[in-house]
C-alpha atoms as a PDB file:
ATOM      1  CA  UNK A   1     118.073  37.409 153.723  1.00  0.00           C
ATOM      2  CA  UNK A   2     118.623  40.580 152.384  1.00  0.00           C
ATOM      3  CA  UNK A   3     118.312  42.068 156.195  1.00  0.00           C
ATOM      4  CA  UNK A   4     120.795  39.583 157.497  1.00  0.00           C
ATOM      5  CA  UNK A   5     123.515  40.561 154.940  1.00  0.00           C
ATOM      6  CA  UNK A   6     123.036  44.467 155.728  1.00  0.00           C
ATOM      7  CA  UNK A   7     123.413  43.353 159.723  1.00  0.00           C
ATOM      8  CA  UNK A   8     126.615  41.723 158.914  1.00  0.00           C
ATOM      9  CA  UNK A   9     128.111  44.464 156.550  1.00  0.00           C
ATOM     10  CA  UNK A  10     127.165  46.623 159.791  1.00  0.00           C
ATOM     11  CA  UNK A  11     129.090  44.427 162.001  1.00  0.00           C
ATOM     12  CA  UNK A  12     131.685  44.068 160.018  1.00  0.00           C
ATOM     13  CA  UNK A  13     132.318  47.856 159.216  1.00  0.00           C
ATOM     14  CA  UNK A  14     132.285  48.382 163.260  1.00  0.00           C
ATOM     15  CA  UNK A  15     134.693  46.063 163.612  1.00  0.00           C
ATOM     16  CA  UNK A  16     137.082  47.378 161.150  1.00  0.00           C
ATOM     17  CA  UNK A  17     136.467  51.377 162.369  1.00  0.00           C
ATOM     18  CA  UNK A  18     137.250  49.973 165.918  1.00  0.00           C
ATOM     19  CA  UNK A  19     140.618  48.214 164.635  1.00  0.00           C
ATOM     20  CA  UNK A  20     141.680  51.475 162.950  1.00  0.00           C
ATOM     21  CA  UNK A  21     140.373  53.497 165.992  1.00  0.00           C
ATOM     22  CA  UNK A  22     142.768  51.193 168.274  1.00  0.00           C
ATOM     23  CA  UNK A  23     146.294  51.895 165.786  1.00  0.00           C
ATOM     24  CA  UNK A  24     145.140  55.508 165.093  1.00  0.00           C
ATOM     25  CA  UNK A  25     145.100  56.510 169.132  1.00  0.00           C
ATOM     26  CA  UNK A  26     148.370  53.929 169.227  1.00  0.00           C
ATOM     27  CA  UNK A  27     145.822  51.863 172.266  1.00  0.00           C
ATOM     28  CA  UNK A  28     147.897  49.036 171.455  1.00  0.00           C
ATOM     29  CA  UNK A  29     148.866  46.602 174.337  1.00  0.00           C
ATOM     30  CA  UNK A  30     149.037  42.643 174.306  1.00  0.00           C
ATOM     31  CA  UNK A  31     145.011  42.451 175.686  1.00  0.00           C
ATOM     32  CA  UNK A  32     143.920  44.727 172.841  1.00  0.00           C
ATOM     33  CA  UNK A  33     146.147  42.386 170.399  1.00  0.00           C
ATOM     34  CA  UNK A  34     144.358  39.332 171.368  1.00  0.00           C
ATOM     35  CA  UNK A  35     140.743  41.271 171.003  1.00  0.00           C
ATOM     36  CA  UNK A  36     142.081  42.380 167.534  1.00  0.00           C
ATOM     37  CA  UNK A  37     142.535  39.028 166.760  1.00  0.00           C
ATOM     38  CA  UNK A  38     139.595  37.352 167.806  1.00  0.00           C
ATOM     39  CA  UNK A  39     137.698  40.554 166.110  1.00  0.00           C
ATOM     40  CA  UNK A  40     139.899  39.263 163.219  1.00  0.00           C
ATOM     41  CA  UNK A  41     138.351  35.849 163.311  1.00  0.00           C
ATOM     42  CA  UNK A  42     134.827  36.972 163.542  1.00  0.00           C
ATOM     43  CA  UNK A  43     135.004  39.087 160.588  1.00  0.00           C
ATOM     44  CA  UNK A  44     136.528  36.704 158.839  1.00  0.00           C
ATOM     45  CA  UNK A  45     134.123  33.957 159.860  1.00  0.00           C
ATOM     46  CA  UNK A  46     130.840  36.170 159.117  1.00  0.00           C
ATOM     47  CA  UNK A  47     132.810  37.026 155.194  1.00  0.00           C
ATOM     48  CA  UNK A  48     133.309  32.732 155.009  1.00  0.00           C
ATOM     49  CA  UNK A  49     129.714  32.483 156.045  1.00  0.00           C
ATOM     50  CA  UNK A  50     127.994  34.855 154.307  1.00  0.00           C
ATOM     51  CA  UNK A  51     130.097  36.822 151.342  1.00  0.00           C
ATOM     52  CA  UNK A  52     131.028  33.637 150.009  1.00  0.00           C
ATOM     53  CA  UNK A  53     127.798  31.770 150.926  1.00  0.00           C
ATOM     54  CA  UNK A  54     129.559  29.065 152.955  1.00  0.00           C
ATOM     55  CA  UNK A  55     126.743  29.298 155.880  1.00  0.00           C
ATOM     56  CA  UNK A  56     124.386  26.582 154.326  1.00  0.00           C
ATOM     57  CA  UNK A  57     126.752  24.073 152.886  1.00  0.00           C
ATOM     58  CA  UNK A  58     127.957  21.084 154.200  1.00  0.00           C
ATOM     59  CA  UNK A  59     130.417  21.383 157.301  1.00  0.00           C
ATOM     60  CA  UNK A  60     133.655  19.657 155.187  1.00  0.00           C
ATOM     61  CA  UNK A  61     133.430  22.715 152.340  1.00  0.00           C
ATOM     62  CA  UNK A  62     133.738  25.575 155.350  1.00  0.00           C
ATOM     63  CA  UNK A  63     136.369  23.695 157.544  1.00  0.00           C
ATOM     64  CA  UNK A  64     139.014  24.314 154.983  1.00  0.00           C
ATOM     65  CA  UNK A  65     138.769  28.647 155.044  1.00  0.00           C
ATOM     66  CA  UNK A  66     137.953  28.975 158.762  1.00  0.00           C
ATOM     67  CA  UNK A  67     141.196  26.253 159.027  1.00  0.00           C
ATOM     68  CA  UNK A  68     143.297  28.635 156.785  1.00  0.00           C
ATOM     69  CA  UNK A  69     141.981  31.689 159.311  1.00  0.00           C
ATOM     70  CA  UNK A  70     142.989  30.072 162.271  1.00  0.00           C
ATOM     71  CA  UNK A  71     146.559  29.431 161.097  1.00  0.00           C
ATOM     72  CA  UNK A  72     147.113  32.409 159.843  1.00  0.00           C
ATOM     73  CA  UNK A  73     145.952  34.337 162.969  1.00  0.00           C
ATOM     74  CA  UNK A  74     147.900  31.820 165.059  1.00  0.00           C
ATOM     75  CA  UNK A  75     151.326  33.235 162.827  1.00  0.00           C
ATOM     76  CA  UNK A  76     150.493  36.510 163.439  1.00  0.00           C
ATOM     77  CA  UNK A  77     149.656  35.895 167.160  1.00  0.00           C
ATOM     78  CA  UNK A  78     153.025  34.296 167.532  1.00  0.00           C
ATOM     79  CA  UNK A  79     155.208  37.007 165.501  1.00  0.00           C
ATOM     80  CA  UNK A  80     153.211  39.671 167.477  1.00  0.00           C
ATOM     81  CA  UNK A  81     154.284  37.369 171.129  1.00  0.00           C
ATOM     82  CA  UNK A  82     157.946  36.645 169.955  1.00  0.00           C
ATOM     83  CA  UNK A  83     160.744  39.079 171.590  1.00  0.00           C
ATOM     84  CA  UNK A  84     162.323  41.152 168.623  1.00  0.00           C
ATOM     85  CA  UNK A  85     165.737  39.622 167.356  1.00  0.00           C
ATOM     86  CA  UNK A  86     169.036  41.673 168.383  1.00  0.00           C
ATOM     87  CA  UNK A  87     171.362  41.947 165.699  1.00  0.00           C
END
């Protein structure tokens, strides 16, 4: 166990120096958005499953935060995809 939690942290602090890597060189184009965002996902997934030891419970206790990811990446995705407003 202890092993598994150490490979996630590892994952999860690659992810997050990649996302910072990708806004600090300004890389930003509407591919690397939707890679941000499923990297998004998968961190957040692995920090449902793991950090707050949803992995091993019963399917209808981790629907509800991996539900309340997928919205709220879907918001972003949209405001990101919307044209800007003109006033």
């Amino acid at each position: 166990m202890r092993m598994t939690i150490k490979r996630v942290w590892s994952i999860l602090t690659a992810l997050t120096v990649f996302a910072f890597l990708l806004g600090y060189l300004k890389l930003i184009s509407t591919f690397l958005v939707v890679v941000l965002l499923i990297s998004t996902f998968l961190k957040g997934q692995l920090v449902i499953d793991y950090f707050m030891g949803l992995k091993e419970v019963q399917l209808k206790y981790r629907i509800l935060p991996t539900l309340w990811l997928i919205l709220i990446l879907s918001l972003i995705a949209v405001a990101y995809y919307l044209p800007p407003s003109v006033y």
